[in-house]
N, C-alpha and C. Protein backbone atom coordinates (compact mmCIF):
# COMPACT_ATOMS: atom_id res chain seq x y z
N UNK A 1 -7.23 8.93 19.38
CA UNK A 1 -7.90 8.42 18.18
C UNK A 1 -8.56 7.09 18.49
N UNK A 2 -9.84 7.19 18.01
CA UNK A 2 -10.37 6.21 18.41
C UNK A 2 -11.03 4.85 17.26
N UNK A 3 -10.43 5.37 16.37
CA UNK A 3 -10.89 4.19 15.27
C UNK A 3 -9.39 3.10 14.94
N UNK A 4 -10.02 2.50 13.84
CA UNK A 4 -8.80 1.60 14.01
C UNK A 4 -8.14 1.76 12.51
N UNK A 5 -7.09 1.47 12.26
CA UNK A 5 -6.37 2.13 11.00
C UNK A 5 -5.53 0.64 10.31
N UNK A 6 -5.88 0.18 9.36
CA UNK A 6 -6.12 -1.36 9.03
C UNK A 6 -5.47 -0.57 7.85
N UNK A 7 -3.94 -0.86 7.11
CA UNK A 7 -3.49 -0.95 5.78
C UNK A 7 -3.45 -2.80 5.47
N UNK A 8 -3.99 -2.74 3.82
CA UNK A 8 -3.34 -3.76 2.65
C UNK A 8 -2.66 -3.83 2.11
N UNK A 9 -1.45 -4.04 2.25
CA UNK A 9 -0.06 -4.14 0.91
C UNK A 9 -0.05 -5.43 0.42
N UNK A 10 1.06 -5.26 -0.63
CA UNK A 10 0.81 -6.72 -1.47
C UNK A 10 1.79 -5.96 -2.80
N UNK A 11 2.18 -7.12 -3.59
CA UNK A 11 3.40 -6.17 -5.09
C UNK A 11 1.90 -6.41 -6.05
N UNK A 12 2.78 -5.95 -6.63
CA UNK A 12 1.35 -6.36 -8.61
C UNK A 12 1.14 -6.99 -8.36
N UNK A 13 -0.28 -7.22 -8.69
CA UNK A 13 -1.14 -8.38 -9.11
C UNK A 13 -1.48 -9.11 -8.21
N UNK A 14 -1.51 -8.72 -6.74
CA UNK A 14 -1.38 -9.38 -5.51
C UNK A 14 -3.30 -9.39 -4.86
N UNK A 15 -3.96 -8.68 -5.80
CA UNK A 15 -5.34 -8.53 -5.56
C UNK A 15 -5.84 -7.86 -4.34
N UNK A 16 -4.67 -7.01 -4.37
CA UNK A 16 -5.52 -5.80 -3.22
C UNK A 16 -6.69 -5.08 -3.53
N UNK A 17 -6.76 -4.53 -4.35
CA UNK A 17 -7.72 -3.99 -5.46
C UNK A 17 -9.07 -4.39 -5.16
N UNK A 18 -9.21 -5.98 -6.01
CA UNK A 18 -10.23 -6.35 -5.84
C UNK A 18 -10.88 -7.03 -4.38
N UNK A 19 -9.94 -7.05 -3.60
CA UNK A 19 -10.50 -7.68 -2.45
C UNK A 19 -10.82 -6.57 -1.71
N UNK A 20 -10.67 -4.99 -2.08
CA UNK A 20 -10.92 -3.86 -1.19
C UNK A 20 -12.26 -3.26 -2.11
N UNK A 21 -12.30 -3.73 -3.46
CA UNK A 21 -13.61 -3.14 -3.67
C UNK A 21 -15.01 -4.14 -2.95
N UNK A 22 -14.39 -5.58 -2.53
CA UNK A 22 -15.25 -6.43 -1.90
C UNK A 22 -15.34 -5.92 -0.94
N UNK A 23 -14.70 -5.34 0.10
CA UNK A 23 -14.57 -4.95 1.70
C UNK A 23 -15.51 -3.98 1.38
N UNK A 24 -15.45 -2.97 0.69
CA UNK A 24 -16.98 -1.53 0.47
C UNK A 24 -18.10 -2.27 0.63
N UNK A 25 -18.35 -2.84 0.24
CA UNK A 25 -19.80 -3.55 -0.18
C UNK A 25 -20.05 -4.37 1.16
N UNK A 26 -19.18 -5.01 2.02
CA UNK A 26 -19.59 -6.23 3.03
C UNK A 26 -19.46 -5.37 3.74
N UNK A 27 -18.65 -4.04 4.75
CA UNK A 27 -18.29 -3.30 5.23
C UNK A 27 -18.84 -1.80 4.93
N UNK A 28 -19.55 -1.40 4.40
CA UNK A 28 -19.49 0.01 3.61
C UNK A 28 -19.65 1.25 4.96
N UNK A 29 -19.15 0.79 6.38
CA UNK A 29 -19.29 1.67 7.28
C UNK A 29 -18.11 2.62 7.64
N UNK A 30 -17.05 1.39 6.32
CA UNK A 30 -15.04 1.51 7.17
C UNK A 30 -15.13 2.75 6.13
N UNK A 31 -13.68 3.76 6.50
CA UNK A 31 -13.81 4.82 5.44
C UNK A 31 -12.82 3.68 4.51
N UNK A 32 -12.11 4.07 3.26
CA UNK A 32 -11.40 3.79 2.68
C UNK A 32 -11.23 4.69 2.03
N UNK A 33 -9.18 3.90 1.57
CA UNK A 33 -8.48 5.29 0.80
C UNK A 33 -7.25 4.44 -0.03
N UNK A 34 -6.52 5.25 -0.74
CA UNK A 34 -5.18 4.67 -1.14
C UNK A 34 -4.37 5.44 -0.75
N UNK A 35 -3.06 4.68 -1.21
CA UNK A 35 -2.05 5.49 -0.67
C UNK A 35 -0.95 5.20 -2.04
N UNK A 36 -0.44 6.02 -3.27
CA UNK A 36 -0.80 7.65 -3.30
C UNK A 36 -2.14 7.32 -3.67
N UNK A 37 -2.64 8.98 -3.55
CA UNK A 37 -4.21 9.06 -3.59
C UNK A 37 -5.21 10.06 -2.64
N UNK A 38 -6.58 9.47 -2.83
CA UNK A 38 -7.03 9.60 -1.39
C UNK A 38 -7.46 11.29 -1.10
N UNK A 39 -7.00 12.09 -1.80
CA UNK A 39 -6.90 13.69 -1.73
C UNK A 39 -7.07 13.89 -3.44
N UNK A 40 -7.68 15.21 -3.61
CA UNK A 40 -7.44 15.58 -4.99
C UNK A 40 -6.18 16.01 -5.14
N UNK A 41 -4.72 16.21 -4.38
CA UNK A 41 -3.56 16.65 -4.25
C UNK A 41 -3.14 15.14 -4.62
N UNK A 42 -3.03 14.25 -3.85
CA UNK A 42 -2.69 13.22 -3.84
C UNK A 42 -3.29 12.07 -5.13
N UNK A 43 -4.05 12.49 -5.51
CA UNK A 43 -4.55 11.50 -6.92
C UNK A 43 -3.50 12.63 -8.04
N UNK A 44 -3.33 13.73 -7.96
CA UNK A 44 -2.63 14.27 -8.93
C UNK A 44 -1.19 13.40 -8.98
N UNK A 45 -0.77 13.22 -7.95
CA UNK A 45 0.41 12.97 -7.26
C UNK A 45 0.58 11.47 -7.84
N UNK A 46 -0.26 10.57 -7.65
CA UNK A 46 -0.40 9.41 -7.99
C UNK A 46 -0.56 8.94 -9.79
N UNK A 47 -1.50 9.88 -10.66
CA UNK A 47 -1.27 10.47 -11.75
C UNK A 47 -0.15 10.60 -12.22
N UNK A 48 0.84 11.34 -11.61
CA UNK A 48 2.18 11.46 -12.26
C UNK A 48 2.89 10.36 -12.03
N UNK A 49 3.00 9.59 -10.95
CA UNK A 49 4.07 8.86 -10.82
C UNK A 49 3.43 7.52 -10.81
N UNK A 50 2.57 7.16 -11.72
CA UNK A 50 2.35 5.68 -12.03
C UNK A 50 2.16 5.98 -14.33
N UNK A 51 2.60 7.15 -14.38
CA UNK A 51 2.95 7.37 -15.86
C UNK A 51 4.53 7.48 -15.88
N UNK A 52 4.18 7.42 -17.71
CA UNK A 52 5.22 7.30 -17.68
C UNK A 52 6.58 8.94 -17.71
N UNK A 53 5.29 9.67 -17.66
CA UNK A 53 6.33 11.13 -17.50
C UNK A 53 7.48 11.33 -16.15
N UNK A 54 7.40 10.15 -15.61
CA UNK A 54 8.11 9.93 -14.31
C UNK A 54 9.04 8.81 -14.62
N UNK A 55 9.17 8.53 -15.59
CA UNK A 55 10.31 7.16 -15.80
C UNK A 55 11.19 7.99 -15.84
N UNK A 56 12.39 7.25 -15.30
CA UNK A 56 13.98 7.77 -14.84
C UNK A 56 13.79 9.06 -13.59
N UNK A 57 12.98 8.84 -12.99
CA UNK A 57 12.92 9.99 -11.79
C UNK A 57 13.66 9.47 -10.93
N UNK A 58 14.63 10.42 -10.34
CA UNK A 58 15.53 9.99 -9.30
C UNK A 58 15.09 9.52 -8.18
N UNK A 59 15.16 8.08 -7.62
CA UNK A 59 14.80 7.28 -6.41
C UNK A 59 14.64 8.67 -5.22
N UNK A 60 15.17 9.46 -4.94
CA UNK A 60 14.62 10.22 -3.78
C UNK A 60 13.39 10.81 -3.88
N UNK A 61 13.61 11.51 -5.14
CA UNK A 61 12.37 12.01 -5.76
C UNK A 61 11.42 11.60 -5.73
N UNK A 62 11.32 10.37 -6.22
CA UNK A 62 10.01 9.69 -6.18
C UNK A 62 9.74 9.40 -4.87
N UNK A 63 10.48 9.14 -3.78
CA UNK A 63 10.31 8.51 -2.40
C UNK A 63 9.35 10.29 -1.80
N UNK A 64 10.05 10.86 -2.37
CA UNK A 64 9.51 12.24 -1.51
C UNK A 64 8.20 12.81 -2.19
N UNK A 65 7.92 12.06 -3.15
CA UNK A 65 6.43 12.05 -3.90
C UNK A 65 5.47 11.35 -3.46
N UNK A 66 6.10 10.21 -3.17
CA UNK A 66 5.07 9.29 -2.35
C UNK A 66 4.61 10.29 -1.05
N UNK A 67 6.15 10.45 -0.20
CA UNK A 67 5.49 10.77 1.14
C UNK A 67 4.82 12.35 1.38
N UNK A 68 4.92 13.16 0.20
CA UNK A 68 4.04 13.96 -0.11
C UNK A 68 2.35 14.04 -0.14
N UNK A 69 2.25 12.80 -1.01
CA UNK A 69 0.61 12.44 -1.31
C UNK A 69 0.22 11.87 0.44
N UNK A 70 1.05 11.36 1.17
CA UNK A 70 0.76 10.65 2.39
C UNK A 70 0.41 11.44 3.55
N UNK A 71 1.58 13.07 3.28
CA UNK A 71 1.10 13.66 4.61
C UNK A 71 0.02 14.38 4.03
N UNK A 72 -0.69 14.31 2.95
CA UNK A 72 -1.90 15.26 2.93
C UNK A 72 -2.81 14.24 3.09
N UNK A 73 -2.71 12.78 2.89
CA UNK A 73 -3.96 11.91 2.90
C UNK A 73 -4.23 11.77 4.27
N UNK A 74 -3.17 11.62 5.31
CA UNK A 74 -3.24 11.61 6.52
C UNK A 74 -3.60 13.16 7.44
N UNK A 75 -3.10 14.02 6.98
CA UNK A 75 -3.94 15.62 7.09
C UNK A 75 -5.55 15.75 7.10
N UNK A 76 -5.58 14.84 5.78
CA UNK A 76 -7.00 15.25 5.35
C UNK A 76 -8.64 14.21 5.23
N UNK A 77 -8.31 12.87 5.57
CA UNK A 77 -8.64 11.70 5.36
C UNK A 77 -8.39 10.84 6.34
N UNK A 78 -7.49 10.69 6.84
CA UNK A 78 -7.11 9.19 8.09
C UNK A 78 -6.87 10.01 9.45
N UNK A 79 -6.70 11.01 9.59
CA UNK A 79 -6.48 11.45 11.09
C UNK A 79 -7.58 12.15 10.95
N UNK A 80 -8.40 13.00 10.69
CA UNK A 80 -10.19 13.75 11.04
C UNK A 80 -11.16 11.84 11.15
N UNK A 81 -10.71 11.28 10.43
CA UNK A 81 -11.68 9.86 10.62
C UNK A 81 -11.09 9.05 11.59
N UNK A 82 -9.71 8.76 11.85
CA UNK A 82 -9.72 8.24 13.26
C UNK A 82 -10.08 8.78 14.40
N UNK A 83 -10.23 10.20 14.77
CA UNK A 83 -10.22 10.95 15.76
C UNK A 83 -12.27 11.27 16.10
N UNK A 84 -12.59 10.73 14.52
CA UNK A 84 -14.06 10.87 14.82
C UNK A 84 -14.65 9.62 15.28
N UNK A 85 -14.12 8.53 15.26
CA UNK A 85 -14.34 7.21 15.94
C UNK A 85 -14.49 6.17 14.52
N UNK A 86 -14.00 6.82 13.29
CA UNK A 86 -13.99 5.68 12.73
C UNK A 86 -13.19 4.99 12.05
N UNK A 87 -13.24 3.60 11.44
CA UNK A 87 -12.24 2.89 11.10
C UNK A 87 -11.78 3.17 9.51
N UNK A 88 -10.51 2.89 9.29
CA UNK A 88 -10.30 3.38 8.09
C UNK A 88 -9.03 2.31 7.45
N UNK A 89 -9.18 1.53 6.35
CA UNK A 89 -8.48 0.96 5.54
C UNK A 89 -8.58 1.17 4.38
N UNK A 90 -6.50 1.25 4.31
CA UNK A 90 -6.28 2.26 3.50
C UNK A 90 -4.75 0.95 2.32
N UNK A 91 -5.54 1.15 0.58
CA UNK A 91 -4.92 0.02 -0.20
C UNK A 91 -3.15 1.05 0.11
N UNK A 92 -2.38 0.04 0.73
CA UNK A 92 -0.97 0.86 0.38
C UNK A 92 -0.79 1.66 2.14
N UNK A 93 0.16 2.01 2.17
CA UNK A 93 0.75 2.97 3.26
C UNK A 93 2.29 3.33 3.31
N UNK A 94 2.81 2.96 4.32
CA UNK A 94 4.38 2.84 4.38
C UNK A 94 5.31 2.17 4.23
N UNK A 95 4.51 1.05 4.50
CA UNK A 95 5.53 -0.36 3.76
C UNK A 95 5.59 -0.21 2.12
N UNK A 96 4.90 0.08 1.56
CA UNK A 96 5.11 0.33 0.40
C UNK A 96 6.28 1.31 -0.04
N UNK A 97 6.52 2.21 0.32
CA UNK A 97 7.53 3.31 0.04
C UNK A 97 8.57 1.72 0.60
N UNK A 98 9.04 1.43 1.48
CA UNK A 98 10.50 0.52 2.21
C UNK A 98 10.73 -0.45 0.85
N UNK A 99 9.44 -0.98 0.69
CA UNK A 99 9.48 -2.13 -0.40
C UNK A 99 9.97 -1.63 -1.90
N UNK A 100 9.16 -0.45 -2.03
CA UNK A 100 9.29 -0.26 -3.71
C UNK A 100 10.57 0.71 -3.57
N UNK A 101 10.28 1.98 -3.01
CA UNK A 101 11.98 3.34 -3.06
C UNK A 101 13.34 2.53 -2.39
N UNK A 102 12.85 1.39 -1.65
CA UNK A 102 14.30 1.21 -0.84
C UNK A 102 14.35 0.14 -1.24
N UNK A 103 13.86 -1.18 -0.93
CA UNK A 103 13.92 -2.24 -1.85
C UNK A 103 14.48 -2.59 -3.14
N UNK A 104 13.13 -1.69 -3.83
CA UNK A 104 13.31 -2.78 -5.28
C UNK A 104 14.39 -1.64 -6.13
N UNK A 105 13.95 -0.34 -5.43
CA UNK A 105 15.51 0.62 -6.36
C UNK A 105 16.90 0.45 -5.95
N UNK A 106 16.92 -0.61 -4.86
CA UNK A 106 18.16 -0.94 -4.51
C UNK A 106 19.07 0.73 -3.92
N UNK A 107 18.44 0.78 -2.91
CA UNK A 107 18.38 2.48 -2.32
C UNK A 107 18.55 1.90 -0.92
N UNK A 108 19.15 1.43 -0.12
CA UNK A 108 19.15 1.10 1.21
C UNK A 108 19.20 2.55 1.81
N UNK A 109 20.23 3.70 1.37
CA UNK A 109 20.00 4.88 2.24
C UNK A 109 19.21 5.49 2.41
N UNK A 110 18.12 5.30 1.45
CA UNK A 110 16.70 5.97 1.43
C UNK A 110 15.98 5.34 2.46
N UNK A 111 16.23 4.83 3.48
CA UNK A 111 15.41 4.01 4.53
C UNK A 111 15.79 5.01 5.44
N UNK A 112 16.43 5.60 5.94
CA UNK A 112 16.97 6.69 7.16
C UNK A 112 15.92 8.27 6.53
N UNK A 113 15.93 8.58 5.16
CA UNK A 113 14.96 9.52 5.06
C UNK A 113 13.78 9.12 4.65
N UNK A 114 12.94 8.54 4.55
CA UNK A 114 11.71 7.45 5.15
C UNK A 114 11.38 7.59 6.09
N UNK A 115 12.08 7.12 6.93
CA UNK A 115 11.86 7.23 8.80
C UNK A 115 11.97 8.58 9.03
N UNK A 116 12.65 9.97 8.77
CA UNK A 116 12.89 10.91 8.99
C UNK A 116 11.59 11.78 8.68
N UNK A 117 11.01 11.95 7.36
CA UNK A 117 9.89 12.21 6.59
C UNK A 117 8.41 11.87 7.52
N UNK A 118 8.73 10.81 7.36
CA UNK A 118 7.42 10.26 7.70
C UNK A 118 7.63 10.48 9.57
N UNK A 119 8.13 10.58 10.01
CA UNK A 119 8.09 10.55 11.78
C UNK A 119 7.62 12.79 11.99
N UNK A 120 7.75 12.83 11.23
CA UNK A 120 7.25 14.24 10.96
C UNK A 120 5.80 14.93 10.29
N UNK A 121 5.29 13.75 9.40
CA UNK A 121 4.33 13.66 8.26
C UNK A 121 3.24 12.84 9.32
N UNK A 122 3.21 12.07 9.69
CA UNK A 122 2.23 10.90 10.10
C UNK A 122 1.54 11.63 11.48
N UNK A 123 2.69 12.20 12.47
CA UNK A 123 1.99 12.75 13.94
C UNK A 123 1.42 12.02 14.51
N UNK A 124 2.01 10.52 14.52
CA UNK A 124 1.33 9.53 15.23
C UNK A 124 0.33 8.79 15.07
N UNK A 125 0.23 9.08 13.85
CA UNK A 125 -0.75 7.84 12.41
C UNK A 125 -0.45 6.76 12.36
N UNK A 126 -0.75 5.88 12.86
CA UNK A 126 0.17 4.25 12.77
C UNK A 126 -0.88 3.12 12.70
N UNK A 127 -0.98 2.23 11.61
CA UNK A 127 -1.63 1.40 11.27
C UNK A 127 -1.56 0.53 12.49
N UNK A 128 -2.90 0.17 13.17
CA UNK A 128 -3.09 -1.26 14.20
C UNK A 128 -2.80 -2.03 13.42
N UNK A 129 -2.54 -2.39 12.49
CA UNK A 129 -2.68 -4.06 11.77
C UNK A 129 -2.08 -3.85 9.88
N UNK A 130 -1.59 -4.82 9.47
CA UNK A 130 -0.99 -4.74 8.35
C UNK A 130 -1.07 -6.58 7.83
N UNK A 131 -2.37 -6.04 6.31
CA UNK A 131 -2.69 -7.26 5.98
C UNK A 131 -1.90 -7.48 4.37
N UNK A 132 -1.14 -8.20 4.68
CA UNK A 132 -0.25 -8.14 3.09
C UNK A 132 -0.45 -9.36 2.93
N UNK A 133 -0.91 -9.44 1.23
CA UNK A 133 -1.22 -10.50 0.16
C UNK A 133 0.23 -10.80 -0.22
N UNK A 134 0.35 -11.93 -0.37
CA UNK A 134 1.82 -12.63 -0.63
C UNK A 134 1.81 -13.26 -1.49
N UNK A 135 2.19 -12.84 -3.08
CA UNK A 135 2.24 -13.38 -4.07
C UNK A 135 3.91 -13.01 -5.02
N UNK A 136 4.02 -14.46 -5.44
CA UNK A 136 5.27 -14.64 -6.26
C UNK A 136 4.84 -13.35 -7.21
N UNK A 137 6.39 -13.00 -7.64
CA UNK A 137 6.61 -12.13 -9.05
C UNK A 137 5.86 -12.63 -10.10
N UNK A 138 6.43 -13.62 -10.35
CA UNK A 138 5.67 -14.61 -11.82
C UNK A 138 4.30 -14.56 -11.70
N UNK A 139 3.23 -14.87 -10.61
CA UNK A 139 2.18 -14.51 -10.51
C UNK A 139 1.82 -13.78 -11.02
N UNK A 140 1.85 -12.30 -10.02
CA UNK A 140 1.63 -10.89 -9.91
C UNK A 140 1.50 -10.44 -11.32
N UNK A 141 2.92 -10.84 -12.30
CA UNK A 141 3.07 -10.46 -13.10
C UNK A 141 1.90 -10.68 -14.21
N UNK A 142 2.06 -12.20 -14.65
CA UNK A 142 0.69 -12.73 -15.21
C UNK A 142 -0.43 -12.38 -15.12
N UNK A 143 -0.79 -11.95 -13.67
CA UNK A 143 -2.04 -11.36 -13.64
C UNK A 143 -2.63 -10.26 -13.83
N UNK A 144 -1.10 -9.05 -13.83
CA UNK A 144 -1.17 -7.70 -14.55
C UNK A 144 -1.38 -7.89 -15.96
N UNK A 145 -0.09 -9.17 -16.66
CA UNK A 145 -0.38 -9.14 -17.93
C UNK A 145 -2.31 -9.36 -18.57
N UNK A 146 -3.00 -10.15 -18.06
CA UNK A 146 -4.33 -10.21 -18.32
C UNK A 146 -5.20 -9.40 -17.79
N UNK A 147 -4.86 -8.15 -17.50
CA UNK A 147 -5.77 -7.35 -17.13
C UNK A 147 -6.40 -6.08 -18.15
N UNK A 148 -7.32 -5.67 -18.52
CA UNK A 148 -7.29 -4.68 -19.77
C UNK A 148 -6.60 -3.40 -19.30
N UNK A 149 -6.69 -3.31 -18.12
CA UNK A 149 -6.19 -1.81 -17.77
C UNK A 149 -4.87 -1.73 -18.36
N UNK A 150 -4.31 -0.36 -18.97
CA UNK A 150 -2.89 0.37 -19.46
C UNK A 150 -2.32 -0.12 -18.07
N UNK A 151 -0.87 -1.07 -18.04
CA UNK A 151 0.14 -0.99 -17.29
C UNK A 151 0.63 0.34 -16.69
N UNK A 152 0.60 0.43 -15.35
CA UNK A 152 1.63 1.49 -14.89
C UNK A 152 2.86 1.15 -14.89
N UNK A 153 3.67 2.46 -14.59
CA UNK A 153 5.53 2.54 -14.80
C UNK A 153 5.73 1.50 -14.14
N UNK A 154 4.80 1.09 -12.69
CA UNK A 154 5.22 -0.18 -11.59
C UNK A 154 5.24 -1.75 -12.37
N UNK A 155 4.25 -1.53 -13.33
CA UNK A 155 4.03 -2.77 -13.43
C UNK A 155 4.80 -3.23 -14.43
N UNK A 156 5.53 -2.42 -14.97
CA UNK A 156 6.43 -2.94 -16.10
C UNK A 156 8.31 -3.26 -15.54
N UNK A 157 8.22 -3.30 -14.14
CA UNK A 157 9.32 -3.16 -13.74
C UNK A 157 9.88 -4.70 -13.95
N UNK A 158 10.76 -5.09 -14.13
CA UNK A 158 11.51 -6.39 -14.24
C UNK A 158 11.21 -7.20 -13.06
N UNK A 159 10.85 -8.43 -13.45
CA UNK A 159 10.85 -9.82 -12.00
C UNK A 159 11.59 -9.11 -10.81
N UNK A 160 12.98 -9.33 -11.63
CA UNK A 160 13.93 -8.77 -10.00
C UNK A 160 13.37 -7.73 -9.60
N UNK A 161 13.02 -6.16 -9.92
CA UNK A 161 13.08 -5.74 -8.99
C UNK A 161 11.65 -5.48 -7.99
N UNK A 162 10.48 -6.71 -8.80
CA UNK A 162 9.53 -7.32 -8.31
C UNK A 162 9.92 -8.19 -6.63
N UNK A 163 10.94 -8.82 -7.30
CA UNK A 163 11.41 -9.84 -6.59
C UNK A 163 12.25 -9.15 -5.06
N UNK A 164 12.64 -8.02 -4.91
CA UNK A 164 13.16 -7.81 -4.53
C UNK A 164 11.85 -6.10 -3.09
N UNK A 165 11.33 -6.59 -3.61
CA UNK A 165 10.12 -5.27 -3.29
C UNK A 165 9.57 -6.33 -1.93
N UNK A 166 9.33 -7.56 -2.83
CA UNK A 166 8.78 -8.90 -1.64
C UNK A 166 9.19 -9.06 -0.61
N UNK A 167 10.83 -8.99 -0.79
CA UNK A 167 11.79 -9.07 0.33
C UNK A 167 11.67 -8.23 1.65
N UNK A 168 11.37 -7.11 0.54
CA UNK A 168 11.48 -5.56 1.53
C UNK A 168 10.00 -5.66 2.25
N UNK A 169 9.01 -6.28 1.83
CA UNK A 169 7.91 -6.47 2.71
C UNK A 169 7.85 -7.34 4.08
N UNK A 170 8.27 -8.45 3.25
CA UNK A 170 8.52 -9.62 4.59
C UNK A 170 9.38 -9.47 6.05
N UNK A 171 10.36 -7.93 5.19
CA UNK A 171 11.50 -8.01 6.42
C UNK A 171 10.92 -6.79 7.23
N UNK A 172 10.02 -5.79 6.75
CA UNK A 172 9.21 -4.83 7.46
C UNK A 172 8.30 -4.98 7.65
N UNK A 173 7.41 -6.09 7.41
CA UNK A 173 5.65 -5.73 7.56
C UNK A 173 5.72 -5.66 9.07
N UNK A 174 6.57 -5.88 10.26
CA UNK A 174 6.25 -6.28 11.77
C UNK A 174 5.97 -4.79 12.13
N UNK A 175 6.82 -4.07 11.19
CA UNK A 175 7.03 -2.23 11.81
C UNK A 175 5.41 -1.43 11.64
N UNK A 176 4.55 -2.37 11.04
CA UNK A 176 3.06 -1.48 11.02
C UNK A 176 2.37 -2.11 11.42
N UNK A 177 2.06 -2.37 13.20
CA UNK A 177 1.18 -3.18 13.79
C UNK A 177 1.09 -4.56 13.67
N UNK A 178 -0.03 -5.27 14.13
CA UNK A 178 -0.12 -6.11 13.97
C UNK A 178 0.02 -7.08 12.48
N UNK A 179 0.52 -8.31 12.25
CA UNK A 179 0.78 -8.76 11.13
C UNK A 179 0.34 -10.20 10.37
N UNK A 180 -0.11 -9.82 9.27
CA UNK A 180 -1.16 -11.06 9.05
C UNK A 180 -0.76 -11.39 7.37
N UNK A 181 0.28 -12.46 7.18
CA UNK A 181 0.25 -12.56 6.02
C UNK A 181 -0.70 -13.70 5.39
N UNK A 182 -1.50 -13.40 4.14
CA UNK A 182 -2.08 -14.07 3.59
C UNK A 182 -1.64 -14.59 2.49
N UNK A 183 -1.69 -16.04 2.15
CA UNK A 183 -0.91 -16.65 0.57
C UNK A 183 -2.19 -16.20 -0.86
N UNK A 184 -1.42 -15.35 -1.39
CA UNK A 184 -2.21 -14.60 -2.14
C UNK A 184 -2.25 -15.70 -3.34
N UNK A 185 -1.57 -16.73 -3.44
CA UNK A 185 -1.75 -17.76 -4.48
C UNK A 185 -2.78 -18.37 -5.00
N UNK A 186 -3.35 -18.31 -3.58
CA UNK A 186 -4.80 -18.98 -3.88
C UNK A 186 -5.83 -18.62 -4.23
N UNK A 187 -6.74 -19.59 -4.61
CA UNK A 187 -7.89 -18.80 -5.27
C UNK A 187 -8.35 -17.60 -4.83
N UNK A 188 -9.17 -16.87 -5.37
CA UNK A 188 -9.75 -15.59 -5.13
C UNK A 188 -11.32 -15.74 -3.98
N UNK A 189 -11.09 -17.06 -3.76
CA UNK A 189 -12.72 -16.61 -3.14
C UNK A 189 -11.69 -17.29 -2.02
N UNK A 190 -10.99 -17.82 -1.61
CA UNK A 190 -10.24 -18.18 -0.12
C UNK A 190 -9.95 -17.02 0.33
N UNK A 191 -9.03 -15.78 -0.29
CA UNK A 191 -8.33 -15.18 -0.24
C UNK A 191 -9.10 -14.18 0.50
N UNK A 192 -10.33 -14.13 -0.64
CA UNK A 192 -11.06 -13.08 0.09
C UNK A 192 -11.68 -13.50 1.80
N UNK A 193 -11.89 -14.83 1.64
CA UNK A 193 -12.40 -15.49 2.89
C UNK A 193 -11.52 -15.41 4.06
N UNK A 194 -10.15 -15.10 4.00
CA UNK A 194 -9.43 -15.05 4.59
C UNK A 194 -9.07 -13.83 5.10
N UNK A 195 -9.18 -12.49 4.10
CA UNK A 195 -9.19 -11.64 4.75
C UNK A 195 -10.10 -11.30 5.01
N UNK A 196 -11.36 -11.39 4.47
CA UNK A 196 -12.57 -10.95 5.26
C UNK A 196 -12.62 -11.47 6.72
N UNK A 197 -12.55 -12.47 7.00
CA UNK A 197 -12.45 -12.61 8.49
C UNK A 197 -10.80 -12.03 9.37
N UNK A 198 -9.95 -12.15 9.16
CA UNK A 198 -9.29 -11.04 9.69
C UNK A 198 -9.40 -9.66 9.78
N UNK A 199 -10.05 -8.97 8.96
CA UNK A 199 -10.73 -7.88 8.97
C UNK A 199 -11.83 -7.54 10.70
N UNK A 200 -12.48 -8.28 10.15
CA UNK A 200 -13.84 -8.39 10.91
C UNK A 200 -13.26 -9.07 12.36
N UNK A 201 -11.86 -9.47 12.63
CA UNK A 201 -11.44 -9.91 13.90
C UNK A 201 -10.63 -8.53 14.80
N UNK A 202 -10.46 -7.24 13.94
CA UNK A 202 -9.59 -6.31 13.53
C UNK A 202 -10.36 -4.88 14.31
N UNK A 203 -11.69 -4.62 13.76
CA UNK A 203 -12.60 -4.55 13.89
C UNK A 203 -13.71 -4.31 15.07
């Protein structure tokens, strides 16, 4: 494979979002995707489990929903585009499942079927580089609260187990390539300045 495979993580409100609809426009050569998502299988997938017809779904469940939408995005989207020579950054990946199913549900055993799933699902899909926005709970939160969009099930989750998703990032981001944390605190035009040029060093 010859392109390069660049994920963004970050908790709520951490401005992945908007700093990836900036990357289309300065970049519009990279593919891009999410993760869930990315597939008409996988936006269904993502559909269900950011409503609320998925509140009280059992932590495995949901972990095996995520990595559902993942081996078809990577089937169908990130491995035909790395293998064709091109680059592809994608909002979300695997750190996300460690952070949110094992992390913040307070699920430590769900980290052994994670690794199990996914070492089967991926076929050697592995992000060169992992750019995570680093923003407090209290932030994140605030900044979901002022947004017009309907809250997802995620975003209504309590500080702690906000607080606790962060953790699960900081102590895994090394496991997806290279690692570049950015202080998502700051203004929005640094932020972007900041990853735009790590990007473009990436690249």
């Amino acid at each position: 494979m010859s392109g390069t495979f660049i994920i963004i993580e970050g908790g709520e409100g951490s401005g992945k979002t908007t700093i990836i609809d900036r990357l289309k426009k300065e970049l519009p050569e990279v593919v891009y995707t999410q993760d869930p998502g990315g597939t008409p299988l996988g936006e269904e997938i993502r559909n269900l489990l950011m409503s609320e017809r998925t509140a009280g779904i059992d932590a495995r469940s949901e972990l095996l929903l995520f990595l559902a939408s993942r081996a078809q995005l990577v089937a169908e989207v990130i491995r035909p585009a790395l293998e064709s020579g091109k680059d592809v950054i994608s909002n979300r990946f695997g750190l996300s499942s460690i952070a949110y199913q094992v992390y913040g549900r307070e699920r430590p055993e769900l980290l052994a079927l994670y690794r199990a799933v996914s070492g089967e699902i991926l076929e050697g899909v592995t992000p060169a580089a992992c750019i995570l926005l680093d923003v407090s709970p209290e932030t994140g939160n605030a900044r979901v609260q002022s947004r017009p969009d309907v809250p997802t099930r995620f975003d209504k989750e309590a500080l702690e187990f906000h607080s606790r998703v962060r953790e699960g990032y900081k102590k895994h981001i090394g496991e997806f390539g290279r690692t570049f944390v950015i202080d998502a605190e700051k203004p929005l035009k640094q932020v972007w300045t900041d990853v735009l040029k790590t990007v473009q060093s990436l690249l």
